[in-house]
C-alpha atoms as a PDB file:
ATOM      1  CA  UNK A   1     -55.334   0.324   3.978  1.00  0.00           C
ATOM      2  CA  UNK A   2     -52.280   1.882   4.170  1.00  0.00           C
ATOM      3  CA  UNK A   3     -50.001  -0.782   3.866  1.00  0.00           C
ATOM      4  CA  UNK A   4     -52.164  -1.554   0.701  1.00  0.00           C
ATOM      5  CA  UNK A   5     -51.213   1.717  -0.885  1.00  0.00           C
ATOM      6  CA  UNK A   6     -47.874   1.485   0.276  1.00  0.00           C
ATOM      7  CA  UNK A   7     -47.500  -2.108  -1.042  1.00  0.00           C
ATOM      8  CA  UNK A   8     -49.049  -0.760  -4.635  1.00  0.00           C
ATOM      9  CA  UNK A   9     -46.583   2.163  -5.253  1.00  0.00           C
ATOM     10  CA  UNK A  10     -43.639   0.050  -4.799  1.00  0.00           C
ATOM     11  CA  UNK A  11     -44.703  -3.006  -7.223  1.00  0.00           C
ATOM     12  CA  UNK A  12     -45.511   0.002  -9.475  1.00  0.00           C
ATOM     13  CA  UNK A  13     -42.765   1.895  -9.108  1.00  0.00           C
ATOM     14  CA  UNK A  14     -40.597  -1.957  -9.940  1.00  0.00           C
ATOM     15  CA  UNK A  15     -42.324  -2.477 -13.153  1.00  0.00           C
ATOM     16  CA  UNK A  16     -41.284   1.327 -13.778  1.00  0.00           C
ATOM     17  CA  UNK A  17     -38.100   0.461 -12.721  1.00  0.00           C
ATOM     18  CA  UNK A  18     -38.000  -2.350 -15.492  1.00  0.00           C
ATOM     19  CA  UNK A  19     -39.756  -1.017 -18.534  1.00  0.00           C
ATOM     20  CA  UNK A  20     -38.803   2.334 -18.247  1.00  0.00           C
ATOM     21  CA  UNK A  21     -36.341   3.483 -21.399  1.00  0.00           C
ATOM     22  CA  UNK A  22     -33.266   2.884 -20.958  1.00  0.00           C
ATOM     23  CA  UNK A  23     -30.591   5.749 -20.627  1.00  0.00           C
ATOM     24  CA  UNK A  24     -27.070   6.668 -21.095  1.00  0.00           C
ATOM     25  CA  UNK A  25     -23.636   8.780 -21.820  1.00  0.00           C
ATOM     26  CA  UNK A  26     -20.266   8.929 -21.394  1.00  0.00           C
ATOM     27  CA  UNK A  27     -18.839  11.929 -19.072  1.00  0.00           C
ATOM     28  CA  UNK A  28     -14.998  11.867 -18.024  1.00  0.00           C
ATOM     29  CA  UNK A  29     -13.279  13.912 -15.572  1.00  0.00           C
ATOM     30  CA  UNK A  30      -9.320  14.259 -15.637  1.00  0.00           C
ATOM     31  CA  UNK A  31      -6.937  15.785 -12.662  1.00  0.00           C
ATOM     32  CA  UNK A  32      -4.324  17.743 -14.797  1.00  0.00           C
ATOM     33  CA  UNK A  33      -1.124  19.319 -13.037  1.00  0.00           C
ATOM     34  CA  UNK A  34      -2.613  23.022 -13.560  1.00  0.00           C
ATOM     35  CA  UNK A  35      -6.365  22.358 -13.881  1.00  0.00           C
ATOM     36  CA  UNK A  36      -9.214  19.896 -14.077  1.00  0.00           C
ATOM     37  CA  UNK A  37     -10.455  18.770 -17.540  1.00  0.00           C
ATOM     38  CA  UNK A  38     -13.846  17.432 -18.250  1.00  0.00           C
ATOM     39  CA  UNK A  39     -15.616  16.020 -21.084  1.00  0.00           C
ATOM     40  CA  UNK A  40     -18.816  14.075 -22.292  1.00  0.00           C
ATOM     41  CA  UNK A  41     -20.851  13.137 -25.374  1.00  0.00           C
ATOM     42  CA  UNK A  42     -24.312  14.972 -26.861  1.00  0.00           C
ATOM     43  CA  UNK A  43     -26.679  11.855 -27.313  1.00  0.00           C
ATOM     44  CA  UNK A  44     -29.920  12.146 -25.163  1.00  0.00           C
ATOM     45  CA  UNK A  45     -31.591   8.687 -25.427  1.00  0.00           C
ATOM     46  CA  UNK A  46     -34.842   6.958 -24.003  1.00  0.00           C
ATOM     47  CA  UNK A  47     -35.320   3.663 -25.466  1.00  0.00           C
ATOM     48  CA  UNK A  48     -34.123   5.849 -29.118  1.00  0.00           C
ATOM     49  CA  UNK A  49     -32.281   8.625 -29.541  1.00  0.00           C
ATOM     50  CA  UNK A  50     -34.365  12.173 -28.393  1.00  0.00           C
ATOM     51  CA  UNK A  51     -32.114  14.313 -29.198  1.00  0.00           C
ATOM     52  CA  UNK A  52     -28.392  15.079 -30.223  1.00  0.00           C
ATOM     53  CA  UNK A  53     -27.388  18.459 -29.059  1.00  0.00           C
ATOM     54  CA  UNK A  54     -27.569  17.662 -25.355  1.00  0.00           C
ATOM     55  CA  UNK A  55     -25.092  20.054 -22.653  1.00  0.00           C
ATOM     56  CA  UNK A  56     -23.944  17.974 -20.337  1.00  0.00           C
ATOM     57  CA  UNK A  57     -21.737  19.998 -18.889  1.00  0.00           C
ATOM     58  CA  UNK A  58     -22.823  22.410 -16.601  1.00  0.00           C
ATOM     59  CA  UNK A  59     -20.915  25.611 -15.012  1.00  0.00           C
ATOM     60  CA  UNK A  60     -22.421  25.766 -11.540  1.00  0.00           C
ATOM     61  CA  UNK A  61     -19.820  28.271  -9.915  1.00  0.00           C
ATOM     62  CA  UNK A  62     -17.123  30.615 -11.780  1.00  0.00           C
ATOM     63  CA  UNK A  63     -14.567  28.110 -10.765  1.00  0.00           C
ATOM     64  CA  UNK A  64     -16.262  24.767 -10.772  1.00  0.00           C
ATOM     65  CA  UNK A  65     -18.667  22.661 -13.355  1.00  0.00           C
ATOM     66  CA  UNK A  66     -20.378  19.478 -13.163  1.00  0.00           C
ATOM     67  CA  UNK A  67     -21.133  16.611 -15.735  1.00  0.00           C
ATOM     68  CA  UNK A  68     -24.718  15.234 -15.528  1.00  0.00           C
ATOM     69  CA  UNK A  69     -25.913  11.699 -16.305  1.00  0.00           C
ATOM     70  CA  UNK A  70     -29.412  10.039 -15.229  1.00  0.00           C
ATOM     71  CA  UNK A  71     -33.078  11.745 -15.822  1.00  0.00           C
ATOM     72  CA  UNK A  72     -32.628  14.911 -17.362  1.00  0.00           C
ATOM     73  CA  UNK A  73     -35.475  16.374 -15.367  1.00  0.00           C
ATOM     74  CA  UNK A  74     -33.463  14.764 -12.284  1.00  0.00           C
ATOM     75  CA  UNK A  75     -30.289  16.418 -13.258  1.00  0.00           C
ATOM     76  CA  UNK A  76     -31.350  19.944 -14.558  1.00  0.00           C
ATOM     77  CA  UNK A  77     -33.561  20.411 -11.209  1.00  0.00           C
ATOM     78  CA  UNK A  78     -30.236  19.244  -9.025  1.00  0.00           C
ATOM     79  CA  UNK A  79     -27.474  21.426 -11.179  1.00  0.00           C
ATOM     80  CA  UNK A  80     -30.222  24.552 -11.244  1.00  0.00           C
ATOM     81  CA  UNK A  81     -30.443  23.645  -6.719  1.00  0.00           C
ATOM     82  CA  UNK A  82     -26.252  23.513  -6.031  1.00  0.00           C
ATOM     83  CA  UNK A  83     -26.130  26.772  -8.295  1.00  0.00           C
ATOM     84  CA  UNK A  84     -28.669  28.519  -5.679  1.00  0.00           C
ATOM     85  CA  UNK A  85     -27.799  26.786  -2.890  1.00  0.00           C
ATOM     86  CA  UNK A  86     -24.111  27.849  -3.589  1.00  0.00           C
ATOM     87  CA  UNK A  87     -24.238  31.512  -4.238  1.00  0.00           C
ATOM     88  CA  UNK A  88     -26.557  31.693  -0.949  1.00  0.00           C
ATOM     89  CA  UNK A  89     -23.953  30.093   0.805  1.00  0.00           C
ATOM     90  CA  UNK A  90     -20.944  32.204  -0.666  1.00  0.00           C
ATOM     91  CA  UNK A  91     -23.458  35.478   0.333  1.00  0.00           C
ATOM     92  CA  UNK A  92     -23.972  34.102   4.062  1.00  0.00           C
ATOM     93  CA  UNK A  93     -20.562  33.695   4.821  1.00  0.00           C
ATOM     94  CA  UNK A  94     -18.991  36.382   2.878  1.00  0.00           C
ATOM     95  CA  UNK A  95     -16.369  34.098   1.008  1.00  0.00           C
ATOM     96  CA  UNK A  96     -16.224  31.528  -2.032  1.00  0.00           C
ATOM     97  CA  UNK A  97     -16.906  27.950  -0.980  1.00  0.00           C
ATOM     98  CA  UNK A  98     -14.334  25.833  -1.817  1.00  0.00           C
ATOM     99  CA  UNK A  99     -14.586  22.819  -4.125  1.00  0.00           C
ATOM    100  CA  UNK A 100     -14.957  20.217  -1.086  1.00  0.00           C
ATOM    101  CA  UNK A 101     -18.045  22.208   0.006  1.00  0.00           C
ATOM    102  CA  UNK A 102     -19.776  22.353  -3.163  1.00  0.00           C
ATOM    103  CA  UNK A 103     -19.337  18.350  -3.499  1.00  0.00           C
ATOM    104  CA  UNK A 104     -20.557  17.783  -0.258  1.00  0.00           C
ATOM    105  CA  UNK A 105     -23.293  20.303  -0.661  1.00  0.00           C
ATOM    106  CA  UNK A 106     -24.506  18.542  -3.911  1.00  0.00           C
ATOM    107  CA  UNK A 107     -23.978  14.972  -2.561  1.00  0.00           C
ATOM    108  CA  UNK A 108     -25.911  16.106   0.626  1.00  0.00           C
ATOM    109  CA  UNK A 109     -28.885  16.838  -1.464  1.00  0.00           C
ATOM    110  CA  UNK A 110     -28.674  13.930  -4.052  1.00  0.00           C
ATOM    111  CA  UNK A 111     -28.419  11.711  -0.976  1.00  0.00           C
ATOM    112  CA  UNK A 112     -31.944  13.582   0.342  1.00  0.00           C
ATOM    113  CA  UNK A 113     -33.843  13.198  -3.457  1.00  0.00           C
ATOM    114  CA  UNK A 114     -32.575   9.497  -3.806  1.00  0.00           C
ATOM    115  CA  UNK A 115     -34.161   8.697  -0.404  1.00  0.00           C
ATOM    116  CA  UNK A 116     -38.146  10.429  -1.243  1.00  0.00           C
ATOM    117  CA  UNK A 117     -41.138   8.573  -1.872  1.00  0.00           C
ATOM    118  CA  UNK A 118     -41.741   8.859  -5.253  1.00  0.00           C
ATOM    119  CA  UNK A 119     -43.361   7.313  -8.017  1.00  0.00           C
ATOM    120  CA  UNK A 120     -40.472   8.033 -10.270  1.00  0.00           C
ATOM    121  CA  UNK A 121     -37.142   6.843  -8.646  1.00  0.00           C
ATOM    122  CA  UNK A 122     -34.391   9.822  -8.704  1.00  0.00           C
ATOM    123  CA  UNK A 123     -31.591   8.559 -10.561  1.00  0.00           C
ATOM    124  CA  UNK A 124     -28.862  11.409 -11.023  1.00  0.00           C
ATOM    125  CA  UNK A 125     -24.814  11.603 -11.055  1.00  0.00           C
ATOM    126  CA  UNK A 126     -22.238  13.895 -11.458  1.00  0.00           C
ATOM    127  CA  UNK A 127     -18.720  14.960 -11.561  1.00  0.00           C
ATOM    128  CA  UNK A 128     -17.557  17.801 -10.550  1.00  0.00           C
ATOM    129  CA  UNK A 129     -14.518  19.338 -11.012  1.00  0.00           C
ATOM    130  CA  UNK A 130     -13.142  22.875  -9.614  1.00  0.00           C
ATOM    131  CA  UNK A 131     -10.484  25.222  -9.532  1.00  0.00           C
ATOM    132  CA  UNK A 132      -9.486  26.730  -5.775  1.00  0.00           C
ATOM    133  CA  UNK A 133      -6.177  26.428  -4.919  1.00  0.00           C
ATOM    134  CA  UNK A 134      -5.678  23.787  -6.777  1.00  0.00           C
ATOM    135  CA  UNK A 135      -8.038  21.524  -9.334  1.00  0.00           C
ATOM    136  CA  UNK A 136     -10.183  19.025  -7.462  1.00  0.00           C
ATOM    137  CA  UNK A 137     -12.548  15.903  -9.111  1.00  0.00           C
ATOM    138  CA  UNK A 138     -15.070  14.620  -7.319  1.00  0.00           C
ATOM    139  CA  UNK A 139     -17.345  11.776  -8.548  1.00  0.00           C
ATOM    140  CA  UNK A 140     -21.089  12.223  -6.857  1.00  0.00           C
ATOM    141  CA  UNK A 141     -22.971   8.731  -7.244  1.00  0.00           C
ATOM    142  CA  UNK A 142     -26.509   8.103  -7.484  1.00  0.00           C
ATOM    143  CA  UNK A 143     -26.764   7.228  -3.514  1.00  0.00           C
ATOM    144  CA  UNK A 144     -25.026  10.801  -2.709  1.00  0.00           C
ATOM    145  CA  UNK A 145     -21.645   9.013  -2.088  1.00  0.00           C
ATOM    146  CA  UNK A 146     -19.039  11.294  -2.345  1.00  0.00           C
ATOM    147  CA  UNK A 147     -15.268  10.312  -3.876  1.00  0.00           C
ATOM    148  CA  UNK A 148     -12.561  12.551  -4.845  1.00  0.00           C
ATOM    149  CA  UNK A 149     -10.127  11.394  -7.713  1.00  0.00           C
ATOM    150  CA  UNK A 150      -6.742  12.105  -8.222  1.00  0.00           C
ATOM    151  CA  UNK A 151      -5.883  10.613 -11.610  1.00  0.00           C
ATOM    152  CA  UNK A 152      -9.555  10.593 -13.535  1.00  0.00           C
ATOM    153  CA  UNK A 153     -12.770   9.090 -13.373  1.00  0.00           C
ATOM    154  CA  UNK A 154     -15.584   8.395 -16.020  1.00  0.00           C
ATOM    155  CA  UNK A 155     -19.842   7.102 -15.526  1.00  0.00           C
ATOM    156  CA  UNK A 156     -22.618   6.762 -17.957  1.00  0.00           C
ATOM    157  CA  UNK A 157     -23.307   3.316 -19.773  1.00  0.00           C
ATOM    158  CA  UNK A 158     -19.796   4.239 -22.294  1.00  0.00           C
ATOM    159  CA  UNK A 159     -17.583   4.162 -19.366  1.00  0.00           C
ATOM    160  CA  UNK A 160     -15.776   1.305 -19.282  1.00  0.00           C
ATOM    161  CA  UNK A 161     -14.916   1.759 -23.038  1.00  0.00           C
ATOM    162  CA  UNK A 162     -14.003   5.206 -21.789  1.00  0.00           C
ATOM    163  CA  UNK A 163     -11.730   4.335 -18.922  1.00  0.00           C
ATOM    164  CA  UNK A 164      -9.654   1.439 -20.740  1.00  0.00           C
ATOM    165  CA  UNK A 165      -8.096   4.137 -22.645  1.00  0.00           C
ATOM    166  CA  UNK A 166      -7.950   6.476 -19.560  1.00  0.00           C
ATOM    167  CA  UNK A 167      -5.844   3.236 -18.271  1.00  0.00           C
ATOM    168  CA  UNK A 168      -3.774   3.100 -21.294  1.00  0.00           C
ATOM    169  CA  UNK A 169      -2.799   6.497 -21.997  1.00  0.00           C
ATOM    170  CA  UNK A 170      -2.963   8.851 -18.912  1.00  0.00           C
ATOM    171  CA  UNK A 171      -0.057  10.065 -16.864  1.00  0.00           C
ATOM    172  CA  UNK A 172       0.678  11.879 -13.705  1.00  0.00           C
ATOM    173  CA  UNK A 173       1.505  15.387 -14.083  1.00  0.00           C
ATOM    174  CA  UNK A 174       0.298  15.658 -17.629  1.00  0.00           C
ATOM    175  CA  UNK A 175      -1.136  19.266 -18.515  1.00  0.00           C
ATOM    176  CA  UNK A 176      -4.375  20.779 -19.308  1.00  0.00           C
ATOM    177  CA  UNK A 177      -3.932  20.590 -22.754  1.00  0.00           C
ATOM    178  CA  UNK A 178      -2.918  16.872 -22.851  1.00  0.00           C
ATOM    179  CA  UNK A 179      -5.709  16.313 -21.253  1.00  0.00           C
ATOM    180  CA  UNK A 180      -8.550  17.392 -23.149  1.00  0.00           C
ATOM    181  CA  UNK A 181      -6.585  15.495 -26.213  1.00  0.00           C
ATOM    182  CA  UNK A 182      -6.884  12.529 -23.484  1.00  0.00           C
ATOM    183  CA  UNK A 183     -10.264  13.266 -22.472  1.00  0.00           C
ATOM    184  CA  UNK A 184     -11.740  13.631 -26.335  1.00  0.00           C
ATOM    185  CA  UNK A 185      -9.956   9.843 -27.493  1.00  0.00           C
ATOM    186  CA  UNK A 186     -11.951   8.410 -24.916  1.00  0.00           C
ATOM    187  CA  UNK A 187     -14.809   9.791 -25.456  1.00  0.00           C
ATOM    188  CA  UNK A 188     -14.569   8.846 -28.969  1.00  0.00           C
ATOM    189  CA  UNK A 189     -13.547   5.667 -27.908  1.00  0.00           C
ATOM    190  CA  UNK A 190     -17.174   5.621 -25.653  1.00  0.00           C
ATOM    191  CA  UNK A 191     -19.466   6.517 -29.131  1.00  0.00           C
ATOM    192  CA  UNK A 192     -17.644   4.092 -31.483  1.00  0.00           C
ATOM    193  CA  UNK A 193     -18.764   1.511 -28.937  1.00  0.00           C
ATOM    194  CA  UNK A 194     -21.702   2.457 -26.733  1.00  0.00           C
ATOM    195  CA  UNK A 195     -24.674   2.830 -28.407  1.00  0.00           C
ATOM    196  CA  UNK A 196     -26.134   5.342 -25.478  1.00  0.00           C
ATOM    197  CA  UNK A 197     -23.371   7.831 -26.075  1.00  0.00           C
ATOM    198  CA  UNK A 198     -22.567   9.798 -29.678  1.00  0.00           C
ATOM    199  CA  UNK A 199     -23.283  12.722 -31.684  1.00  0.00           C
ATOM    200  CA  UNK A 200     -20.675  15.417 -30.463  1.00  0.00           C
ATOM    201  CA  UNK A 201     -18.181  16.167 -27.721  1.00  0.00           C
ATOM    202  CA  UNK A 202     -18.445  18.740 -25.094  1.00  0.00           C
ATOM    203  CA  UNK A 203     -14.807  19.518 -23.325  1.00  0.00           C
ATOM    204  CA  UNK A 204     -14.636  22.022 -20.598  1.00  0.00           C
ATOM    205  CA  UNK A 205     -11.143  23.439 -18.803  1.00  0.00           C
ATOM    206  CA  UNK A 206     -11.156  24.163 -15.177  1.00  0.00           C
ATOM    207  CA  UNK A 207      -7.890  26.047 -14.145  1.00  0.00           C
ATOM    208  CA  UNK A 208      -7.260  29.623 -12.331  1.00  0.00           C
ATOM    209  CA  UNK A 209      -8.775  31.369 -15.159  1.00  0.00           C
ATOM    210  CA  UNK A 210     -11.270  30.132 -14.405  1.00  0.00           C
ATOM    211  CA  UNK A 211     -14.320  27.527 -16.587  1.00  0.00           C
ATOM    212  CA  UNK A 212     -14.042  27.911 -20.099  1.00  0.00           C
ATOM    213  CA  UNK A 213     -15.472  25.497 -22.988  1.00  0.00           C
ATOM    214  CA  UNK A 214     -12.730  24.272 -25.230  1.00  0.00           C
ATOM    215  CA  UNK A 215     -14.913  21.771 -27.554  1.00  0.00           C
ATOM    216  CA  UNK A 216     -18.348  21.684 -28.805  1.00  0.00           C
ATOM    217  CA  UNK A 217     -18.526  19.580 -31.589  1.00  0.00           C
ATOM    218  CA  UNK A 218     -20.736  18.136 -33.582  1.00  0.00           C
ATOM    219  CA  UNK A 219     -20.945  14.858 -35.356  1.00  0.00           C
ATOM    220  CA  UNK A 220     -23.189  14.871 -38.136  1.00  0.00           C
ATOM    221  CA  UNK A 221     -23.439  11.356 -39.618  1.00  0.00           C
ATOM    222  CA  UNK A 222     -26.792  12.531 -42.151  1.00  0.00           C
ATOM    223  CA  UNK A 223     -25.603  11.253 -45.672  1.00  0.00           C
ATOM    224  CA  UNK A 224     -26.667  13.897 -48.478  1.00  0.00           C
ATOM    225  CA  UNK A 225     -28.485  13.050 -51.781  1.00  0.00           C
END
Protein backbone atom coordinates (compact mmCIF):
# COMPACT_ATOMS: atom_id res chain seq x y z
CA UNK A 1 0.00 0.00 0.00
CA UNK A 2 2.65 2.07 0.69
CA UNK A 3 4.73 1.69 -2.12
CA UNK A 4 1.40 2.50 -4.01
CA UNK A 5 1.22 5.92 -2.46
CA UNK A 6 4.72 6.40 -2.74
CA UNK A 7 4.73 5.36 -6.44
CA UNK A 8 1.56 7.97 -6.99
CA UNK A 9 3.20 11.16 -5.52
CA UNK A 10 6.18 10.85 -7.61
CA UNK A 11 4.35 10.28 -11.18
CA UNK A 12 2.34 13.26 -9.82
CA UNK A 13 4.77 15.28 -8.69
CA UNK A 14 6.60 14.51 -12.73
CA UNK A 15 3.61 15.69 -14.54
CA UNK A 16 3.92 18.79 -12.04
CA UNK A 17 7.29 18.91 -12.86
CA UNK A 18 6.30 19.21 -16.67
CA UNK A 19 3.22 21.35 -16.88
CA UNK A 20 3.92 23.52 -14.24
CA UNK A 21 4.51 27.41 -15.58
CA UNK A 22 7.47 28.06 -16.50
CA UNK A 23 9.74 30.65 -14.59
CA UNK A 24 12.54 33.00 -14.88
CA UNK A 25 15.04 36.19 -14.33
CA UNK A 26 18.19 37.41 -14.72
CA UNK A 27 20.29 38.18 -11.34
CA UNK A 28 24.17 39.04 -11.65
CA UNK A 29 26.66 39.28 -9.03
CA UNK A 30 30.08 41.21 -9.66
CA UNK A 31 33.45 41.06 -7.31
CA UNK A 32 34.58 44.79 -7.48
CA UNK A 33 38.10 45.85 -5.95
CA UNK A 34 36.24 47.75 -2.92
CA UNK A 35 32.84 46.00 -2.81
CA UNK A 36 30.45 43.48 -4.28
CA UNK A 37 27.82 44.69 -6.82
CA UNK A 38 24.62 42.95 -7.55
CA UNK A 39 21.85 43.33 -9.85
CA UNK A 40 18.63 41.67 -11.39
CA UNK A 41 15.47 42.38 -13.39
CA UNK A 42 11.58 43.02 -11.97
CA UNK A 43 9.54 40.50 -14.21
CA UNK A 44 7.67 37.81 -12.08
CA UNK A 45 6.37 35.26 -14.65
CA UNK A 46 4.32 31.88 -14.55
CA UNK A 47 3.48 30.76 -17.90
CA UNK A 48 2.64 35.07 -18.41
CA UNK A 49 3.83 37.77 -16.81
CA UNK A 50 2.25 38.18 -12.87
CA UNK A 51 3.67 40.94 -12.08
CA UNK A 52 6.40 43.67 -12.84
CA UNK A 53 7.55 45.28 -9.70
CA UNK A 54 9.20 42.18 -8.26
CA UNK A 55 12.45 42.77 -5.39
CA UNK A 56 14.72 40.43 -6.04
CA UNK A 57 17.17 41.56 -4.10
CA UNK A 58 17.10 40.93 -0.66
CA UNK A 59 19.26 42.52 2.38
CA UNK A 60 19.55 39.58 4.74
CA UNK A 61 22.40 41.03 7.08
CA UNK A 62 23.70 44.83 7.35
CA UNK A 63 26.63 43.75 5.33
CA UNK A 64 25.41 41.07 3.01
CA UNK A 65 22.25 40.60 0.42
CA UNK A 66 21.10 37.88 -1.67
CA UNK A 67 19.46 37.65 -5.23
CA UNK A 68 16.52 35.18 -5.44
CA UNK A 69 15.40 33.13 -8.45
CA UNK A 70 12.96 29.94 -8.43
CA UNK A 71 9.32 29.79 -6.57
CA UNK A 72 8.74 32.90 -4.97
CA UNK A 73 7.05 31.18 -2.07
CA UNK A 74 10.40 28.96 -2.11
CA UNK A 75 12.60 31.95 -2.01
CA UNK A 76 10.76 34.46 0.35
CA UNK A 77 10.36 31.49 3.05
CA UNK A 78 14.40 30.71 2.58
CA UNK A 79 15.64 34.64 2.55
CA UNK A 80 12.94 35.36 5.64
CA UNK A 81 14.94 31.61 7.44
CA UNK A 82 18.96 32.83 6.80
CA UNK A 83 17.74 36.36 8.15
CA UNK A 84 16.59 34.50 11.55
CA UNK A 85 18.81 31.93 11.50
CA UNK A 86 21.64 34.60 11.17
CA UNK A 87 20.92 37.14 13.79
CA UNK A 88 20.41 34.00 16.25
CA UNK A 89 23.65 32.95 15.36
CA UNK A 90 25.44 36.48 15.59
CA UNK A 91 23.43 36.64 19.33
CA UNK A 92 24.84 33.05 20.38
CA UNK A 93 28.23 33.73 19.73
CA UNK A 94 28.48 37.31 20.48
CA UNK A 95 30.09 38.37 17.03
CA UNK A 96 29.00 39.02 13.26
CA UNK A 97 29.18 35.91 11.10
CA UNK A 98 31.23 36.33 8.37
CA UNK A 99 30.17 36.05 4.73
CA UNK A 100 31.48 32.27 4.39
CA UNK A 101 29.12 31.38 7.27
CA UNK A 102 26.09 32.92 6.02
CA UNK A 103 26.65 30.99 2.52
CA UNK A 104 27.15 27.90 4.11
CA UNK A 105 24.35 28.50 6.52
CA UNK A 106 21.90 29.19 3.58
CA UNK A 107 23.29 26.39 1.33
CA UNK A 108 22.99 24.04 4.42
CA UNK A 109 19.34 24.65 4.51
CA UNK A 110 18.54 24.82 0.70
CA UNK A 111 20.40 21.50 0.55
CA UNK A 112 17.77 20.20 3.55
CA UNK A 113 14.34 21.79 1.57
CA UNK A 114 15.59 20.39 -1.88
CA UNK A 115 15.87 16.91 -0.31
CA UNK A 116 11.83 16.81 1.50
CA UNK A 117 9.05 14.89 0.31
CA UNK A 118 6.91 17.14 -1.18
CA UNK A 119 4.31 17.45 -3.60
CA UNK A 120 5.74 20.65 -4.89
CA UNK A 121 9.52 20.24 -5.68
CA UNK A 122 11.67 23.20 -3.92
CA UNK A 123 13.36 24.92 -6.57
CA UNK A 124 15.31 28.07 -5.13
CA UNK A 125 18.84 29.92 -5.88
CA UNK A 126 20.72 32.64 -4.82
CA UNK A 127 23.68 34.82 -4.79
CA UNK A 128 24.95 36.28 -2.20
CA UNK A 129 27.27 38.79 -1.88
CA UNK A 130 28.85 40.48 1.44
CA UNK A 131 31.03 42.93 2.79
CA UNK A 132 33.55 41.65 5.85
CA UNK A 133 36.89 42.28 5.36
CA UNK A 134 36.67 42.22 2.10
CA UNK A 135 33.58 41.66 -0.62
CA UNK A 136 32.78 37.99 -1.13
CA UNK A 137 30.18 36.30 -4.03
CA UNK A 138 28.91 33.24 -3.53
CA UNK A 139 26.57 31.46 -6.00
CA UNK A 140 24.03 28.97 -3.88
CA UNK A 141 22.48 26.39 -6.50
CA UNK A 142 19.31 24.69 -6.36
CA UNK A 143 21.02 21.32 -4.83
CA UNK A 144 22.64 23.60 -1.88
CA UNK A 145 26.05 23.56 -3.72
CA UNK A 146 28.03 26.18 -2.60
CA UNK A 147 30.71 28.25 -5.06
CA UNK A 148 32.45 31.38 -4.38
CA UNK A 149 33.33 33.71 -7.43
CA UNK A 150 36.01 35.92 -7.88
CA UNK A 151 35.30 37.74 -11.13
CA UNK A 152 31.17 37.50 -11.40
CA UNK A 153 28.54 35.15 -11.82
CA UNK A 154 24.88 35.38 -13.22
CA UNK A 155 21.47 32.47 -13.05
CA UNK A 156 17.92 32.78 -14.06
CA UNK A 157 16.74 31.71 -17.68
CA UNK A 158 18.57 35.48 -19.10
CA UNK A 159 21.90 34.36 -18.03
CA UNK A 160 23.76 33.39 -20.68
CA UNK A 161 22.71 36.61 -22.57
CA UNK A 162 23.82 38.16 -19.31
CA UNK A 163 27.23 36.63 -18.93
CA UNK A 164 28.44 37.06 -22.72
CA UNK A 165 28.69 40.62 -21.94
CA UNK A 166 30.08 39.93 -18.39
CA UNK A 167 32.80 38.03 -20.75
CA UNK A 168 33.21 40.91 -22.98
CA UNK A 169 33.46 43.80 -20.84
CA UNK A 170 34.57 42.99 -17.21
CA UNK A 171 37.99 43.52 -15.74
CA UNK A 172 39.97 42.71 -12.70
CA UNK A 173 40.24 45.38 -10.27
CA UNK A 174 37.49 47.48 -11.73
CA UNK A 175 35.52 49.60 -9.00
CA UNK A 176 32.17 49.66 -7.51
CA UNK A 177 30.96 52.11 -9.65
CA UNK A 178 32.11 50.43 -12.92
CA UNK A 179 30.45 47.82 -11.88
CA UNK A 180 26.97 48.56 -11.44
CA UNK A 181 27.42 50.39 -15.08
CA UNK A 182 28.68 46.64 -15.90
CA UNK A 183 26.12 44.94 -14.01
CA UNK A 184 22.98 47.20 -15.52
CA UNK A 185 24.31 46.53 -19.60
CA UNK A 186 23.89 43.06 -18.90
CA UNK A 187 21.01 43.04 -17.46
CA UNK A 188 19.65 45.01 -20.20
CA UNK A 189 21.31 42.84 -22.40
CA UNK A 190 19.18 39.72 -20.41
CA UNK A 191 15.46 41.68 -21.09
CA UNK A 192 16.15 42.65 -24.74
CA UNK A 193 16.58 38.91 -25.18
CA UNK A 194 14.95 36.69 -22.56
CA UNK A 195 11.52 36.81 -22.53
CA UNK A 196 11.41 35.64 -18.57
CA UNK A 197 13.36 38.69 -17.50
CA UNK A 198 12.21 42.67 -18.07
CA UNK A 199 10.40 45.46 -16.66
CA UNK A 200 13.04 47.31 -14.39
CA UNK A 201 16.46 46.91 -12.83
CA UNK A 202 17.25 46.50 -9.25
CA UNK A 203 21.22 47.27 -8.45
CA UNK A 204 22.45 46.93 -4.97
CA UNK A 205 26.24 48.00 -3.60
CA UNK A 206 27.88 45.92 -1.02
CA UNK A 207 31.08 47.70 0.35
CA UNK A 208 32.19 48.81 4.09
CA UNK A 209 29.39 51.15 4.27
CA UNK A 210 27.65 48.84 4.24
CA UNK A 211 24.16 47.53 1.61
CA UNK A 212 22.72 50.29 -0.08
CA UNK A 213 20.30 50.27 -3.30
CA UNK A 214 21.76 52.26 -6.12
CA UNK A 215 18.95 51.47 -8.94
CA UNK A 216 15.35 50.83 -8.94
CA UNK A 217 14.06 51.44 -12.13
CA UNK A 218 11.30 51.03 -13.90
CA UNK A 219 10.55 50.24 -17.48
CA UNK A 220 7.27 51.22 -18.50
CA UNK A 221 6.64 50.07 -22.10
CA UNK A 222 2.41 51.09 -21.81
CA UNK A 223 1.90 53.27 -25.04
CA UNK A 224 -0.57 56.31 -24.22
CA UNK A 225 -3.65 57.32 -26.32
Amino acid sequence: MLLRVLKKVLIMTKEEMNNRPKTGTTTIGIVCKDGIVLAADKRMTAGYIAYDKVEKIIKIADNMAVTTAGMVSEVQLLSKLIKAELKLKDIQTYRKSTVKEAANLLAGIVYSNVRKMSMIPSIAAFLLGGYDTEGHLYGLGIDGSVTEYDNYTTDGSGCLFALGVLEALYKKGLSVDEGVKLAVKAINASIQRDPNSGNGILVFTLTDKGVKKVMDKQLDARLEA
